[in-house]
Protein backbone atom coordinates (compact mmCIF):
# COMPACT_ATOMS: atom_id res chain seq x y z
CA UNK A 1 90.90 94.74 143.99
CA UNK A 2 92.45 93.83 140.71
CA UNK A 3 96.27 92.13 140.72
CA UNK A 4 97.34 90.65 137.40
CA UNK A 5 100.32 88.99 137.52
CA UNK A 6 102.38 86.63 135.00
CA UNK A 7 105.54 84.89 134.25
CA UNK A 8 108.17 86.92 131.99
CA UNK A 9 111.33 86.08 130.44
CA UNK A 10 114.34 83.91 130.74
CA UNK A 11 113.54 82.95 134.60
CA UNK A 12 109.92 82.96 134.93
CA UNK A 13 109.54 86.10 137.64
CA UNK A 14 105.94 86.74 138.40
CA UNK A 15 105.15 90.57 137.24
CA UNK A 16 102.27 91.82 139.21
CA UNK A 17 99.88 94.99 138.52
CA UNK A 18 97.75 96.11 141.01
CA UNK A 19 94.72 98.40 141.34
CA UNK A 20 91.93 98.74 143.03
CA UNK A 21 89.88 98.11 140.22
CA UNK A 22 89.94 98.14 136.15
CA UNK A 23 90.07 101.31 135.10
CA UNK A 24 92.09 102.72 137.70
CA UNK A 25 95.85 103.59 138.37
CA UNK A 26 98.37 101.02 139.36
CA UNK A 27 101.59 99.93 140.67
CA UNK A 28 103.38 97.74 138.71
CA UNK A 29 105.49 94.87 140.79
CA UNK A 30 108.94 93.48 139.82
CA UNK A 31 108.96 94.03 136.01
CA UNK A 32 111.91 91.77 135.25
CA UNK A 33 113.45 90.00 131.66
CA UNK A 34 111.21 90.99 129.23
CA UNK A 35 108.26 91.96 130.82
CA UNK A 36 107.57 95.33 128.82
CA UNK A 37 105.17 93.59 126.56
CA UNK A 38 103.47 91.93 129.12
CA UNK A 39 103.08 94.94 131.00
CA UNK A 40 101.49 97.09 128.13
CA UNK A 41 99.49 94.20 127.38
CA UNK A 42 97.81 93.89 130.75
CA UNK A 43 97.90 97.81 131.18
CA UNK A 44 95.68 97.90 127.58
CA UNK A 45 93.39 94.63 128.99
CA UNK A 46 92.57 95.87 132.33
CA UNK A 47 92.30 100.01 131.33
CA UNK A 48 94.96 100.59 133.82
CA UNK A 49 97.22 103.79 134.45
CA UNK A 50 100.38 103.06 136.14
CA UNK A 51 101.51 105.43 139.18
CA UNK A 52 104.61 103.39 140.48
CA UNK A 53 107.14 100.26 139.79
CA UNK A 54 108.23 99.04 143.36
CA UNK A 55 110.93 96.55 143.64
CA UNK A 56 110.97 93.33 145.97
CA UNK A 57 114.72 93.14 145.09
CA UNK A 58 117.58 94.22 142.92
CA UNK A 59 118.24 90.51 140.97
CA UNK A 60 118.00 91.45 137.25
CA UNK A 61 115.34 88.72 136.51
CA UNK A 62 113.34 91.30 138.81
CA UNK A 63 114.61 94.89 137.74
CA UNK A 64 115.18 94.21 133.90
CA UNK A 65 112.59 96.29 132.52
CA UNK A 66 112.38 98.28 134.64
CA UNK A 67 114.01 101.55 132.44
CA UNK A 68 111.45 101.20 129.53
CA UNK A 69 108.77 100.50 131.94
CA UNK A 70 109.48 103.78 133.80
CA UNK A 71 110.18 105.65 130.97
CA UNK A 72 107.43 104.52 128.74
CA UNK A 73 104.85 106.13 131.65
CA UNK A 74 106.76 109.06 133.42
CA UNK A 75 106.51 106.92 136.58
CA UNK A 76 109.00 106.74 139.58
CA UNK A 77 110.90 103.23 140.63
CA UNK A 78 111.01 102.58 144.09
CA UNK A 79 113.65 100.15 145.85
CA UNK A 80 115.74 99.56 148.86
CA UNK A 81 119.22 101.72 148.80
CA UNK A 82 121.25 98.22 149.93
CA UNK A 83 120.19 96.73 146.25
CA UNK A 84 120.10 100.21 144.06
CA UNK A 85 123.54 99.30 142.64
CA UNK A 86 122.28 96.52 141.41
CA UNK A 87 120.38 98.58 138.58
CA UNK A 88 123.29 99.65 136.46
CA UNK A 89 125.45 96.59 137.76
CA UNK A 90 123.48 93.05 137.42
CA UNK A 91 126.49 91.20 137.06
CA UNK A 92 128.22 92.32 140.58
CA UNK A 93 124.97 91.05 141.99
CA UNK A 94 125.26 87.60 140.80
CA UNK A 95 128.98 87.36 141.25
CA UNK A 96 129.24 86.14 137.81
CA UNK A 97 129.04 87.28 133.84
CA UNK A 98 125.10 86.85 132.38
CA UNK A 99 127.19 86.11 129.45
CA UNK A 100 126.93 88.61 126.28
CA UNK A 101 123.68 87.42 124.13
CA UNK A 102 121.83 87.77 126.95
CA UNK A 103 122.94 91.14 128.36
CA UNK A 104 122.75 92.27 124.80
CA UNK A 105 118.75 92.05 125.46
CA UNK A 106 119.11 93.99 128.85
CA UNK A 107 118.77 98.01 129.31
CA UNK A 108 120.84 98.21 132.19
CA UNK A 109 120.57 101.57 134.67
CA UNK A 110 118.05 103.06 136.69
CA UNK A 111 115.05 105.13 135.18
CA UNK A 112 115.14 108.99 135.71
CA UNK A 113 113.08 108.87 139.16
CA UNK A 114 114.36 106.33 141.69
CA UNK A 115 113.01 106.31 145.05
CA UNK A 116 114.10 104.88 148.42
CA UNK A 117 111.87 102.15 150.31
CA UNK A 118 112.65 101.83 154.02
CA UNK A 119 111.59 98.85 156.45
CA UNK A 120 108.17 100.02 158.13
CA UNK A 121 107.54 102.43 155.58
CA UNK A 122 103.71 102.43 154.26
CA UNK A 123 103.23 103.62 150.54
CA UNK A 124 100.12 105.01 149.39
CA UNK A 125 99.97 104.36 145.85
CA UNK A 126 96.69 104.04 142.85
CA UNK A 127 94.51 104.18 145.97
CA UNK A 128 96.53 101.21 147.91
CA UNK A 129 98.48 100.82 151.07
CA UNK A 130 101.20 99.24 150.70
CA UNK A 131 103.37 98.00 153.77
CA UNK A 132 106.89 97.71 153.56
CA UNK A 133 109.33 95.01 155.30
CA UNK A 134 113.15 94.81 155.02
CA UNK A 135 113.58 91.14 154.47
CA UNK A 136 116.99 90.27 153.94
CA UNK A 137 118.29 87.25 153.16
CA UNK A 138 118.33 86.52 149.08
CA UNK A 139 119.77 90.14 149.07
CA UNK A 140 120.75 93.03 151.84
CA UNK A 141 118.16 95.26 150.11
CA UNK A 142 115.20 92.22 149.89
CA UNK A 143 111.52 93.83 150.76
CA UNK A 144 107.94 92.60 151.14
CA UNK A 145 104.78 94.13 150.35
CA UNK A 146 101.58 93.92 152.40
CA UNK A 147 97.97 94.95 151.54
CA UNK A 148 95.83 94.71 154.39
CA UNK A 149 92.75 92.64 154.68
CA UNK A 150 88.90 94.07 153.66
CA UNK A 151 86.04 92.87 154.71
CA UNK A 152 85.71 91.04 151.46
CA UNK A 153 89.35 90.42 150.44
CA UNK A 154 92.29 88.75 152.27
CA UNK A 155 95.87 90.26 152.94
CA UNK A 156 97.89 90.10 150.10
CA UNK A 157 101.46 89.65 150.91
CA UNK A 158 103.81 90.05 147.75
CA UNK A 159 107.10 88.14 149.12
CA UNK A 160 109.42 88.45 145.99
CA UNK A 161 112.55 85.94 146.65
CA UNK A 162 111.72 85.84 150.57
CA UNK A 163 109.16 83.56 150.27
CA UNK A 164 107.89 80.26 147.75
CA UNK A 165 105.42 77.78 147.59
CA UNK A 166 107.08 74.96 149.15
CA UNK A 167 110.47 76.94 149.35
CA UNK A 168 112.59 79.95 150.38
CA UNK A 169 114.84 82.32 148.23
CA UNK A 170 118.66 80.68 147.34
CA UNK A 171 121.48 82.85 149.49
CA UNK A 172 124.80 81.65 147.56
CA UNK A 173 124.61 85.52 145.89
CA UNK A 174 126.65 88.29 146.94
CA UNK A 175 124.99 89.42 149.47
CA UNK A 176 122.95 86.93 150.55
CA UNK A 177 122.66 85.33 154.19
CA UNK A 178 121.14 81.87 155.10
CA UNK A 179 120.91 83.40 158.79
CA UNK A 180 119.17 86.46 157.57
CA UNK A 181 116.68 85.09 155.22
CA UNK A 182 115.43 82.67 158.25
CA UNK A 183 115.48 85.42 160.29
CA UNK A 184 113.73 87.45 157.89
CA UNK A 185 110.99 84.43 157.15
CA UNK A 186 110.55 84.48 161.67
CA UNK A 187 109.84 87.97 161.54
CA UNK A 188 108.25 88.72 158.57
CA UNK A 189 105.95 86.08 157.62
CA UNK A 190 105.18 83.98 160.75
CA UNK A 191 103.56 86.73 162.14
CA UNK A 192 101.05 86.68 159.40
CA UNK A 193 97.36 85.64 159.51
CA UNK A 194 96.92 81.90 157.88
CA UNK A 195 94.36 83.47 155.16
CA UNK A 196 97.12 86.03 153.94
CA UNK A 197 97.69 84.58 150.12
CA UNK A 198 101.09 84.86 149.03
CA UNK A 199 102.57 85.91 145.65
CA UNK A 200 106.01 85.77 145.28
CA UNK A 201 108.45 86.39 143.14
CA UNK A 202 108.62 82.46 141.30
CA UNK A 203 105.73 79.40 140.89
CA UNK A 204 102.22 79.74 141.85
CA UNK A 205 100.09 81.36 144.77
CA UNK A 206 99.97 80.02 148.25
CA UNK A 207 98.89 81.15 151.34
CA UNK A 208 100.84 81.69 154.59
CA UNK A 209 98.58 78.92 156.47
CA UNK A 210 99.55 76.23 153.68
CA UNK A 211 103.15 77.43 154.10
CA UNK A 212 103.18 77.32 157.72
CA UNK A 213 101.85 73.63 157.64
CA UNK A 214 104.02 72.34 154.84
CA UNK A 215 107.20 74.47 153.78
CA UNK A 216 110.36 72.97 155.77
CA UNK A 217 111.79 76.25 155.99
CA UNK A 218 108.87 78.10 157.85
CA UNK A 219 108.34 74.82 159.75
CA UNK A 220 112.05 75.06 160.71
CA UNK A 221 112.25 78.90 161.97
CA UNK A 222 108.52 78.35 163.73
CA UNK A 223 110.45 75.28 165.80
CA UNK A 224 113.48 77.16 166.52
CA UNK A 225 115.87 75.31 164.27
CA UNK A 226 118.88 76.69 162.51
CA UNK A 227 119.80 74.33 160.16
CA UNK A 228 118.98 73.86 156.43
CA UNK A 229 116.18 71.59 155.42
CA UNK A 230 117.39 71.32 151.39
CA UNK A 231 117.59 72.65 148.14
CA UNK A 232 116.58 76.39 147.25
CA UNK A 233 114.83 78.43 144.90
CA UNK A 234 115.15 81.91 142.17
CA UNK A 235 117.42 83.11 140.22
């Protein structure tokens, strides 16, 4: 399998393409602020022909380039109907103006082709399985995605805002629950084998075991606890 993934724009989100190998088609992960040229840069690198965005979340650090991503290939956007308005209305989402130089950088709307992600849903894209999980929390419309193990590769779990090394997603958003997101962290990612390796939507790679041992938050939720451990992270 090939996933290459890298920090764009004014926040840092982690853009991931994945195929099964160079040379192949992909899906293209959470193209957010400026991520177009890293996109066609990695597309041109790795020989890659993209099949798919799909969407952990509707945040505009996320969804941002999405439109001349989509456009540029003819390819469909897929993303959970409780975060879709977020497309063509970034600041709603935020409860709060991005202020005008940097909206004046944004092509806000949704791409011709916008599909609908549901919680259980499995998406077989480039040659990939893809499982879906409604993980709300940072947003209603929050999702994971889950490749399953090989016999020479581990799960991959893609957690977007859900999930961080050493942290969880923030919640003070419209539309965001601290309730949900531990209930979403419980169902979603305790379940998951140690080995899984995590990439989320901010920082570096982890795996679920390391997070299980030493991020408060899944520490709290696998004790039972309801209260908040400190500070969040994202946009």
């Amino acid at each position: 399998m090939l996933i290459a993934g890298f920090p764009a724009g004014a926040w840092g989100t982690n853009c991931y393409l994945v195929a099964p190998a160079a040379g192949e088609e992909c899906v293209i992960i959470d193209p957010g602020h400026q991520a177009a040229p890293g996109v066609e840069e990695a597309l041109k690198k790795h020989r890659l022909r993209p099949v798919a965005v799909v969407l952990t979340h509707g945040h505009i650090d996320h969804t941002a380039s999405v439109v001349p991503v989509c456009g540029a290939h003819g390819v469909p956007a897929w993303i959970h109907p409780e975060d879709r308005y977020m497309m063509s209305d970034p600041e709603k989402a935020l409860g709060r103006s991005l202020g005008m130089p940097l909206m004046g950088e944004l092509t806000v709307g949704e791409p011709d082709d916008v599909r609908t992600l549901t919680d259980g849903s499995v998406l077989d894209l480039a040659g990939l399985e893809f499982s879906v999980a409604h993980a709300p929390g940072h947003t209603k419309g929050s999702v994971t995605f889950r490749l399953p193990e090989t016999s020479d590769v581990p799960s991959v779990f893609f957690s977007g805002d859900l999930l961080f090394a050493g942290s969880i997603g923030r919640t003070d958003f419209p539309g965001g629950s601290a309730e949900d997101i531990l209930d979403s962290l419980a169902r979603v990612c305790l379940p998951l084998d140690d080995s899984t390796v995590v990439l989320s939507g901010h920082g570096p790679q982890t795996t679920i075991g390391r997070e299980r041992a030493t991020n408060p938050y899944l520490r709290q939720v696998a004790d039972g606890q309801g209260t908040s451990p400190g500070p969040r992270r994202g946009m």
